[in-house]
N, C-alpha and C. Protein backbone atom coordinates (compact mmCIF):
# COMPACT_ATOMS: atom_id res chain seq x y z
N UNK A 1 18.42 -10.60 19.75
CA UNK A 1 18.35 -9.77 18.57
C UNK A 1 16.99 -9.09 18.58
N UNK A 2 17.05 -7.83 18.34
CA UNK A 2 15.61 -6.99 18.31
C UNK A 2 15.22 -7.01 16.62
N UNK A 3 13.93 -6.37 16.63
CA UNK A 3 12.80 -6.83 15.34
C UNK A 3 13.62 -5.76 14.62
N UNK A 4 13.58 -5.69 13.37
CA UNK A 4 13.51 -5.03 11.99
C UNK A 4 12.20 -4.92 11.90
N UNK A 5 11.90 -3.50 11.70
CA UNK A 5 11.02 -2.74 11.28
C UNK A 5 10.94 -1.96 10.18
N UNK A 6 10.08 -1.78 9.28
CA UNK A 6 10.24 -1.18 8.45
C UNK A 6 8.62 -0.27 7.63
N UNK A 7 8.87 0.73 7.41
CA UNK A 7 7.41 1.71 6.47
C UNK A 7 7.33 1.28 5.17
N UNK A 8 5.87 1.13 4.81
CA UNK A 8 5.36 0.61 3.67
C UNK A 8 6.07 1.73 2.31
N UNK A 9 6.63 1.61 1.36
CA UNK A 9 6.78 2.50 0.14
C UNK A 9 5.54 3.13 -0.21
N UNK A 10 4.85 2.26 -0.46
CA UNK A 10 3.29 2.57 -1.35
C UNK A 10 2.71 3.55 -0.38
N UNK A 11 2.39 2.99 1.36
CA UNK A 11 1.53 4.23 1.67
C UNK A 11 2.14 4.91 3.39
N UNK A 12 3.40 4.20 3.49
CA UNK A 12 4.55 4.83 4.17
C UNK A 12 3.99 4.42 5.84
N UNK A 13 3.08 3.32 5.97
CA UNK A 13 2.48 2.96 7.46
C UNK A 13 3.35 1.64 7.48
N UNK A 14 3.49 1.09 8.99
CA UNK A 14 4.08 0.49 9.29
C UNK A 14 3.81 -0.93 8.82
N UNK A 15 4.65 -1.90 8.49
CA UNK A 15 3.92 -3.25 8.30
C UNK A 15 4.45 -3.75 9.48
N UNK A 16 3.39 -4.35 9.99
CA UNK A 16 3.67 -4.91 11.53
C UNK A 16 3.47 -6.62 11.49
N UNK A 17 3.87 -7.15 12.74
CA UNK A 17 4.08 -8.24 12.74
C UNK A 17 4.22 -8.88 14.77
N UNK A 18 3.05 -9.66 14.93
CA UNK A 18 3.76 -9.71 16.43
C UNK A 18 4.47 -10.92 16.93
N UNK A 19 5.64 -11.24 15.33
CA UNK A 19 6.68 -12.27 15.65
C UNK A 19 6.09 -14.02 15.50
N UNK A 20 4.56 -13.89 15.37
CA UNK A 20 3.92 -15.52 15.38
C UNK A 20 2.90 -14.98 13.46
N UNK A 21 3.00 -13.92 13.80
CA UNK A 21 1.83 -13.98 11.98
C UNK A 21 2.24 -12.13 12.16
N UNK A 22 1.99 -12.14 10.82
CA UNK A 22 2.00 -10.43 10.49
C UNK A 22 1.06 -9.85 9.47
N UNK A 23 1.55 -8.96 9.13
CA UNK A 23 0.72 -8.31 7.63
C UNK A 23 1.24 -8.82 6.72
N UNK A 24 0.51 -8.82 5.49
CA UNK A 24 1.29 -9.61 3.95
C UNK A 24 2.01 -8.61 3.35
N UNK A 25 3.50 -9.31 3.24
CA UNK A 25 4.29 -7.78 2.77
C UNK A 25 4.65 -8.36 1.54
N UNK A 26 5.50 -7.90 0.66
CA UNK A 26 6.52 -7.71 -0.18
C UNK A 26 8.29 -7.40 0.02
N UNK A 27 8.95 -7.95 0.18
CA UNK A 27 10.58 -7.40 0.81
C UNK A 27 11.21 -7.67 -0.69
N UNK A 28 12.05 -6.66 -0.46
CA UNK A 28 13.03 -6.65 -1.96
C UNK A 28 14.44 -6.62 -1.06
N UNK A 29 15.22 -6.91 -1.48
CA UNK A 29 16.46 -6.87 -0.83
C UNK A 29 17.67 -6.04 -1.71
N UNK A 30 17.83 -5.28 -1.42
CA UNK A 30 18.86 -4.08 -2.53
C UNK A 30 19.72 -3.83 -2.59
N UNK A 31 20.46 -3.92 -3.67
CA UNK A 31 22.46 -3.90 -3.39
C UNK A 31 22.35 -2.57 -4.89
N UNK A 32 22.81 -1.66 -4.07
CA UNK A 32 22.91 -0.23 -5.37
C UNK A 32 22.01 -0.18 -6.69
N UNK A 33 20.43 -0.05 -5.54
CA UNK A 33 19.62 0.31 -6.10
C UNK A 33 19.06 -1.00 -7.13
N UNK A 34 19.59 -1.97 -7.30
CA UNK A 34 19.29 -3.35 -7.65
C UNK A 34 18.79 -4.17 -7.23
N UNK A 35 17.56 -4.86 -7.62
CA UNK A 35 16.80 -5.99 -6.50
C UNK A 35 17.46 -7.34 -6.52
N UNK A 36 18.13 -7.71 -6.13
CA UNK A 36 18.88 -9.17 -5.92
C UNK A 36 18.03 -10.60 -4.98
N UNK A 37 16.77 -10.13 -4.73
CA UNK A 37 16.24 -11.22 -4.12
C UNK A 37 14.91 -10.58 -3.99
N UNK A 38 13.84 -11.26 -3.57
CA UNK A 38 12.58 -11.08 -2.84
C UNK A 38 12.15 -12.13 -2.25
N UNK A 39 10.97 -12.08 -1.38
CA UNK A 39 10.34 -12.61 -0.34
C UNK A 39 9.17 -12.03 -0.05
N UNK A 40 7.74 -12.95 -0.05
CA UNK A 40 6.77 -12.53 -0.24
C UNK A 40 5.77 -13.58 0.56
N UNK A 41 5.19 -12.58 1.55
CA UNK A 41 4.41 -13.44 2.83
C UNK A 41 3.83 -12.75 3.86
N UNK A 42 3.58 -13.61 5.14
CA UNK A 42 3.46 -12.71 6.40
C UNK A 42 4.77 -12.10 6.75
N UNK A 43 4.43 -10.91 7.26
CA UNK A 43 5.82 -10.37 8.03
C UNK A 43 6.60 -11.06 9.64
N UNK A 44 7.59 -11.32 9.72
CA UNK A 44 8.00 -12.63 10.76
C UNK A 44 8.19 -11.29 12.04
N UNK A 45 8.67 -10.28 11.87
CA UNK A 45 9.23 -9.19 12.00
C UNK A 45 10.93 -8.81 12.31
N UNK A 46 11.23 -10.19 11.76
CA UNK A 46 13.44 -9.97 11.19
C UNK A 46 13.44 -10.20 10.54
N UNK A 47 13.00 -9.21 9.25
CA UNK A 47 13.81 -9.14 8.16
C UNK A 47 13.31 -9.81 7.21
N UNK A 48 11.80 -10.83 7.24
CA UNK A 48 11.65 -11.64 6.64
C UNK A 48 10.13 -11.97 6.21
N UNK A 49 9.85 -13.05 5.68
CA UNK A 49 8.39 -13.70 6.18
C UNK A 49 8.47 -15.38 6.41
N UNK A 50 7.46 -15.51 6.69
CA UNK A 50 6.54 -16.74 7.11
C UNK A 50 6.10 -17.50 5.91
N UNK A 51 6.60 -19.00 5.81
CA UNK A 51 6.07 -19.92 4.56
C UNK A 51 4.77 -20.08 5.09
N UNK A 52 4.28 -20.83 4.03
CA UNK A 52 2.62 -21.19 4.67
C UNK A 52 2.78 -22.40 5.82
N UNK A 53 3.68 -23.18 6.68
CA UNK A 53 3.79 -23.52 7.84
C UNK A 53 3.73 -22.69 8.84
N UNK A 54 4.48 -21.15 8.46
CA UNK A 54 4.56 -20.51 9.82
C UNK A 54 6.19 -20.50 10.06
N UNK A 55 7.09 -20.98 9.15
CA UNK A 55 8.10 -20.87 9.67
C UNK A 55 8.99 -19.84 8.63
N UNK A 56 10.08 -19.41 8.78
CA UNK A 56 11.04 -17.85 8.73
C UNK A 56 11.27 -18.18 7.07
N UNK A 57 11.22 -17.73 6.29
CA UNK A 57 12.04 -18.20 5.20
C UNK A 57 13.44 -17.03 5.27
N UNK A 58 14.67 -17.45 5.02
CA UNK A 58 15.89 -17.12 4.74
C UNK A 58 16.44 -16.60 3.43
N UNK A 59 16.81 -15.58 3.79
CA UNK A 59 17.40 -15.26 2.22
C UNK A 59 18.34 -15.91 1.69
N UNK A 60 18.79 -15.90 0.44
CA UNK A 60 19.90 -16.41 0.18
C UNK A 60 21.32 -16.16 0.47
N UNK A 61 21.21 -15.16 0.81
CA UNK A 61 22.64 -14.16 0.92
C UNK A 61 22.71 -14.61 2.61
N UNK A 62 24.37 -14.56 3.08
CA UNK A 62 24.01 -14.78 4.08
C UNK A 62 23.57 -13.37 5.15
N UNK A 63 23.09 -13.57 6.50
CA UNK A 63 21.95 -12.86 6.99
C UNK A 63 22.86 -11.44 7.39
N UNK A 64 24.79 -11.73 7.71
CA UNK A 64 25.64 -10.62 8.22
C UNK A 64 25.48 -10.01 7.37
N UNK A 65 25.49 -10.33 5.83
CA UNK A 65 25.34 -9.17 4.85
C UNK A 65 23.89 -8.88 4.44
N UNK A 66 23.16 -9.48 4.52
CA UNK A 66 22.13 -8.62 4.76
C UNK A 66 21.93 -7.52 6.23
N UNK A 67 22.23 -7.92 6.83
CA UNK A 67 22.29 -6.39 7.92
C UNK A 67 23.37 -5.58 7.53
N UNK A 68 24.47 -5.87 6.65
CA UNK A 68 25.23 -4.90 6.39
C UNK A 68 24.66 -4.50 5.56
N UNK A 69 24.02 -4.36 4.22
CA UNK A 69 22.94 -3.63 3.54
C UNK A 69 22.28 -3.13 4.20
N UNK A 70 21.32 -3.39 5.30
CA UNK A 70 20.59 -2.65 5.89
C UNK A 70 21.06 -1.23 6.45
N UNK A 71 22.12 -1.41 6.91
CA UNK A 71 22.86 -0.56 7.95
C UNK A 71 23.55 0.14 7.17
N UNK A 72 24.14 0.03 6.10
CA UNK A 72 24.56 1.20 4.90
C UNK A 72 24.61 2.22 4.79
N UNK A 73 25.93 3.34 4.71
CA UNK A 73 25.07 4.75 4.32
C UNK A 73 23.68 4.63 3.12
N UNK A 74 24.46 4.00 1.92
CA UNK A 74 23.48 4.25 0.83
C UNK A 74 22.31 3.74 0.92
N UNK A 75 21.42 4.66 0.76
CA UNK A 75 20.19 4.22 0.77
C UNK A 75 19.42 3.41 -0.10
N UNK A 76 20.28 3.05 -1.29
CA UNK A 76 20.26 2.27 -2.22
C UNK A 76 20.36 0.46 -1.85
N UNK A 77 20.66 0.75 -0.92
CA UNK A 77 21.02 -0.63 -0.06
C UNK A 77 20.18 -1.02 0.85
N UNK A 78 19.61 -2.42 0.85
CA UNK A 78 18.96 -2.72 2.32
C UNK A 78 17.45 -3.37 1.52
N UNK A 79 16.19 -3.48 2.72
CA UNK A 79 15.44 -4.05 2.68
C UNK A 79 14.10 -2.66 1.90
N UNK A 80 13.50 -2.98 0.63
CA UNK A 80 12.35 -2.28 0.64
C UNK A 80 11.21 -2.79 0.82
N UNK A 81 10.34 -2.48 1.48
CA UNK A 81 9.09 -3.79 1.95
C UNK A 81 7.76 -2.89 1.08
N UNK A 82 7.07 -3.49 1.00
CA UNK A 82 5.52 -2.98 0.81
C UNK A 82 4.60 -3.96 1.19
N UNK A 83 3.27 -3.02 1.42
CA UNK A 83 2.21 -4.21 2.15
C UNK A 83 1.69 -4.75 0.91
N UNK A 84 1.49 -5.98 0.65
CA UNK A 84 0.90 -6.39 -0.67
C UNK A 84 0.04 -5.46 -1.76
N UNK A 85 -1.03 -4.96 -0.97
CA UNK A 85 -1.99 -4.25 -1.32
C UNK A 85 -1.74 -3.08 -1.60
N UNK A 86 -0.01 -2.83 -1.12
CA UNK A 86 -0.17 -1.24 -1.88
C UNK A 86 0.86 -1.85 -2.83
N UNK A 87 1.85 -2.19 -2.84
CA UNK A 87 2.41 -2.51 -4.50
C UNK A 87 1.66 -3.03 -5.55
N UNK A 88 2.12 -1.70 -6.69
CA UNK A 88 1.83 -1.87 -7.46
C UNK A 88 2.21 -1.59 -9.25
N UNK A 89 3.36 -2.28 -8.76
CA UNK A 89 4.08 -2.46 -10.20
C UNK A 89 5.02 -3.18 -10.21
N UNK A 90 5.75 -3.70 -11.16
CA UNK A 90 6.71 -4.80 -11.56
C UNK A 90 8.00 -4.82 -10.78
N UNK A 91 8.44 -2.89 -10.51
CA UNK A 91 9.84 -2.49 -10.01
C UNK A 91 9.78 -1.91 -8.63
N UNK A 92 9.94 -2.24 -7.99
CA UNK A 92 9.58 -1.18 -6.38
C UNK A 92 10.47 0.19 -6.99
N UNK A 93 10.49 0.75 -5.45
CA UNK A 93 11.23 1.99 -5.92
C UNK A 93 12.58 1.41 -4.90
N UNK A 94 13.37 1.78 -6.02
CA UNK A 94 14.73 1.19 -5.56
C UNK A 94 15.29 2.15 -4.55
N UNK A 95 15.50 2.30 -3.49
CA UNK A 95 16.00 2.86 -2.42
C UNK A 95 15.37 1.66 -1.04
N UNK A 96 15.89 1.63 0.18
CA UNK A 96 15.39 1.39 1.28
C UNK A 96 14.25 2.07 1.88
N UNK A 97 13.36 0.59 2.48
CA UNK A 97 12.50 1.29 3.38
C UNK A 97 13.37 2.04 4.91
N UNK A 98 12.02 3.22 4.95
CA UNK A 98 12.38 3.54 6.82
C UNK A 98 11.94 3.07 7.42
N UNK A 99 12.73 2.83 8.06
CA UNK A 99 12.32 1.90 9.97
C UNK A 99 11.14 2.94 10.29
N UNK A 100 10.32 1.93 10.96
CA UNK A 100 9.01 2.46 12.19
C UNK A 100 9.84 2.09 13.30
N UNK A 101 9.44 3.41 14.39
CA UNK A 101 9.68 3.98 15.20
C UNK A 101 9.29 3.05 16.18
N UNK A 102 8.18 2.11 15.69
CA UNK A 102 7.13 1.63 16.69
C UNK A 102 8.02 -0.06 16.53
N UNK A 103 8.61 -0.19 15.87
CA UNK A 103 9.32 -1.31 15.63
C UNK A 103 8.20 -2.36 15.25
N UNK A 104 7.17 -2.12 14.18
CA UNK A 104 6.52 -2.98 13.34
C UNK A 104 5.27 -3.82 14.71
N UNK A 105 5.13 -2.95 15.93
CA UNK A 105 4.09 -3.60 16.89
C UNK A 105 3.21 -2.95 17.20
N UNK A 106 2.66 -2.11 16.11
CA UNK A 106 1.56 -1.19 16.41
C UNK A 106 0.32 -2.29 16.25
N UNK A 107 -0.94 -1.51 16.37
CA UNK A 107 -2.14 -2.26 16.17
C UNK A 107 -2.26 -2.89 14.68
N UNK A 108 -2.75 -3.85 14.47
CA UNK A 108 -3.18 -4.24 13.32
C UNK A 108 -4.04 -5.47 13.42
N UNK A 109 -4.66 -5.95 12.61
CA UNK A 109 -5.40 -6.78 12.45
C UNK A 109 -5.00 -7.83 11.63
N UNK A 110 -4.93 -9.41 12.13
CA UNK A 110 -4.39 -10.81 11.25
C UNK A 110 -5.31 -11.03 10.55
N UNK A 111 -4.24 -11.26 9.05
CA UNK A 111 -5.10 -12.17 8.43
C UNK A 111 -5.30 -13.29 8.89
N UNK A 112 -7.10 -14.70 8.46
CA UNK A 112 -7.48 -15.46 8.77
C UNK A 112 -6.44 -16.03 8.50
N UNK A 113 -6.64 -17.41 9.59
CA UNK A 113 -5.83 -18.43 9.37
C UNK A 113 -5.84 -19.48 7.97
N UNK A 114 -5.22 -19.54 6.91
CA UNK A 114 -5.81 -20.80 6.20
C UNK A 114 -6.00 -22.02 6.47
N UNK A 115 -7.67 -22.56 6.31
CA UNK A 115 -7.64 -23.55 6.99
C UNK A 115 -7.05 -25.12 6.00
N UNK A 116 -6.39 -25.96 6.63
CA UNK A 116 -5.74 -26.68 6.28
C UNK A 116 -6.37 -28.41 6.69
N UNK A 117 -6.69 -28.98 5.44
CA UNK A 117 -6.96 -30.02 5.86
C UNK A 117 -5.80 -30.99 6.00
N UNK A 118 -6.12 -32.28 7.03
CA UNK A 118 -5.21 -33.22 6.91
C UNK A 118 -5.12 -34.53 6.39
């Protein structure tokens, strides 16, 4: 399976991810223009993020219909992401993000690791 990629709403740059840590996004998940879920973390780069272990969190819905939202004519449907730092308000804008071209592996810079005692 190849990465889901997707452009920030707020400032329309890629949120990237190189599959082990990403950028801190925001994902809304959208069924006719309605937010029916979110997810809020590193970007995993499918579709998702990273709990503070490092591992995928899952939506609730199962994942075929979430790619069938994705893949939708309506654009009302599917994943809207933002990088933390640019959302900024209660409601995203209800439509889908656009895919990057670059498939979310352009340059970027990780956030620090949190360090974790044991």
């Amino acid at each position: 399976m190849g990465c889901f990629s997707f452009l920030c709403k707020g400032c329309d740059r890629p949120i990237n991810s190189n599959s082990t840590r990403g950028q801190r996004t925001i994902l809304f998940l959208l069924k006719d223009g309605e937010v029916i879920e979110k997810m809020q973390g590193e970007y995993d780069s499918y579709g998702r993020v990273f709990d503070e272990e490092g591992k995928s969190i899952y939506w609730q819905m199962e994942w075929s219909d979430v790619c069938n939202l994705m893949f939708d004519d309506n654009e009302a449907n599917g994943i809207c992401a933002y990088h933390e730092k640019c959302f900024k308000g209660k409601s995203p804008v209800c439509t889908r993000s656009s895919d990057d071209q670059n498939q979310g592996w352009g340059r970027f810079k990780l956030p620090p690791i949190p360090f974790k005692r044991s």
